[in-house]
Protein backbone atom coordinates (compact mmCIF):
# COMPACT_ATOMS: atom_id res chain seq x y z
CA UNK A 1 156.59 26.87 -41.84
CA UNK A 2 158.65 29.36 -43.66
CA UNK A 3 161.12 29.81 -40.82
CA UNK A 4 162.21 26.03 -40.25
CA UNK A 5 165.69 26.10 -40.99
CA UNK A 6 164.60 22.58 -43.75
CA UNK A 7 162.61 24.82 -45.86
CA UNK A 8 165.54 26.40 -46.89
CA UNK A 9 167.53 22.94 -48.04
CA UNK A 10 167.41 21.58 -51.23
CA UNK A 11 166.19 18.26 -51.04
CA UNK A 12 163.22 19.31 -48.89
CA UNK A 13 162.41 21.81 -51.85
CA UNK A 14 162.46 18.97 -54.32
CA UNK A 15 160.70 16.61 -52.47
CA UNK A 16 157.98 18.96 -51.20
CA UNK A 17 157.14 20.39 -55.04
CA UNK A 18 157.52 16.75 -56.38
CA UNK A 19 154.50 15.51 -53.94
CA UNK A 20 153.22 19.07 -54.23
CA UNK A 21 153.03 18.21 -58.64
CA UNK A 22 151.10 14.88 -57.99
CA UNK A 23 148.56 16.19 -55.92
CA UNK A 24 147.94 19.15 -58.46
CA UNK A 25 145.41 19.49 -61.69
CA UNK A 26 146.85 19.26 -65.00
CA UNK A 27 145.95 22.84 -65.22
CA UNK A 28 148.31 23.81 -62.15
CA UNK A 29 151.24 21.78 -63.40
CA UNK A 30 150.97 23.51 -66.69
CA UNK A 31 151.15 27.15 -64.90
CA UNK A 32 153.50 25.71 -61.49
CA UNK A 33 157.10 24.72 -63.05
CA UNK A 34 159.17 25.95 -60.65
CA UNK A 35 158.62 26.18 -56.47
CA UNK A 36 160.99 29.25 -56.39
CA UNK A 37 158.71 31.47 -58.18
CA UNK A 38 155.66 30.75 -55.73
CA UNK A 39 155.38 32.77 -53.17
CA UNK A 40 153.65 31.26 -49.87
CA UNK A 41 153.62 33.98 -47.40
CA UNK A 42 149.92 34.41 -47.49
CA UNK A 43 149.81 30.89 -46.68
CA UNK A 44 152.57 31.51 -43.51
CA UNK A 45 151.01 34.25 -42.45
CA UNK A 46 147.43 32.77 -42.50
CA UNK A 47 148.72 29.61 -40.67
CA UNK A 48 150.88 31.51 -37.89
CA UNK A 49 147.54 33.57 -37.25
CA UNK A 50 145.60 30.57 -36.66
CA UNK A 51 148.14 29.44 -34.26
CA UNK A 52 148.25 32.73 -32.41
CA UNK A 53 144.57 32.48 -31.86
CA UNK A 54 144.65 29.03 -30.80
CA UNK A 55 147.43 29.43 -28.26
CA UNK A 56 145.31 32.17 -27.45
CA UNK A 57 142.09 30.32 -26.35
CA UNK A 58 140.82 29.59 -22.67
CA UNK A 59 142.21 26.76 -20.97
CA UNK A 60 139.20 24.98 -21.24
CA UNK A 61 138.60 25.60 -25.40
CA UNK A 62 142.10 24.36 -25.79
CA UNK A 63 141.33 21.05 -24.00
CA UNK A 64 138.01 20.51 -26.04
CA UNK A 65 140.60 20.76 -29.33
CA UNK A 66 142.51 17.84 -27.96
CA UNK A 67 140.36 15.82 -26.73
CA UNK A 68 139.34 13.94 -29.95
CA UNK A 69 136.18 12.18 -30.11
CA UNK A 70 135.64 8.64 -31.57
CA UNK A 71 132.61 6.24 -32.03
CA UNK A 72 132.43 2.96 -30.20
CA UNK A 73 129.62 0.68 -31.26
CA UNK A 74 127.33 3.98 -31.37
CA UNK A 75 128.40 5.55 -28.19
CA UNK A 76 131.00 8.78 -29.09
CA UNK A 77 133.63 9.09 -26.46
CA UNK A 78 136.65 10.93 -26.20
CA UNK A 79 140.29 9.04 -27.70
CA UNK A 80 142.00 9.46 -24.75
CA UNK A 81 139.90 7.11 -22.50
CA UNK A 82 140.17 4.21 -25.46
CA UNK A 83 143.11 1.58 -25.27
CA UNK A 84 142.56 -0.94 -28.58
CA UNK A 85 143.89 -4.38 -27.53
CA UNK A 86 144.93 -7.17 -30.11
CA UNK A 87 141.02 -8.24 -29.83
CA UNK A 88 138.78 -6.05 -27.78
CA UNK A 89 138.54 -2.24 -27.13
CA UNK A 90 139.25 -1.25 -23.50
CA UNK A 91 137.70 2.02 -22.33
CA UNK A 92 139.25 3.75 -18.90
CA UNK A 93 138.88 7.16 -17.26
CA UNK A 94 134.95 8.82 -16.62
CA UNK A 95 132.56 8.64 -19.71
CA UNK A 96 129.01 9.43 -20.09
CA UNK A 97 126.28 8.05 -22.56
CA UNK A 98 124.89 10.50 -24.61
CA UNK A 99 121.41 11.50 -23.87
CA UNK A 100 118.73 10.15 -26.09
C-alpha cells in the first residue's frame, strides 16, 4: 500500500483522508487533522504479512480462498459455477447438494 507510487501524489492524499474523515467518529476527527502526521506502517506491515502468508498457502488452501460460495434457493454452491441471466440463474461445472 505504502509503496504504490499514488500514495505519494497529492490528490490521492486528499481524497483518501477526505473519505477517510466521513467514515470516522466525531472523536477521531477532533484528534485526526492532518493525514501527514499519521503514521500507517503498522497497518503496511500487518497487511504485507498477511499477503506473505497467503501466497504462502498450499495450492489447494489458496483455491478454497477463491472459490467464493453463494446461496441458491437454499443450496450453497461455489460463484464460479453460477451465470445470472436477465431472468433465471444458470448453474454449470460439477456441484453437489449438501448433505442433510
Amino acid at each position: 500500500m505504502l509503496d504504490h507510487e499514488y500514495t505519494t501524489k497529492e490528490i490521492f492524499q486528499n481524497n483518501f483522508f477526505q473519505d477517510w474523515r466521513k467514515e470516522m467518529t466525531s472523536e477521531e476527527r477532533k484528534k485526526i487533522k492532518h493525514l501527514e502526521k499519521c503514521d500507517f506502517k503498522e497497518m503496511h506491515k500487518y497487511f504485507v504479512d498477511k499477503n506473505e502468508a497467503r501466497k504462502a498457502l498450499p495450492k489447494e488452501e489458496k483455491q478454497k480462498l477463491y472459490s467464493l460460495l453463494g446461496i441458491v434457493t437454499g443450496l450453497r454452491i461455489e460463484t464460479s459455477l453460477l451465470k445470472i441471466a436477465s431472468d433465471c440463474f444458470i448453474i454449470t461445472g460439477s456441484w453437489e447438494l449438501p448433505s442433510t
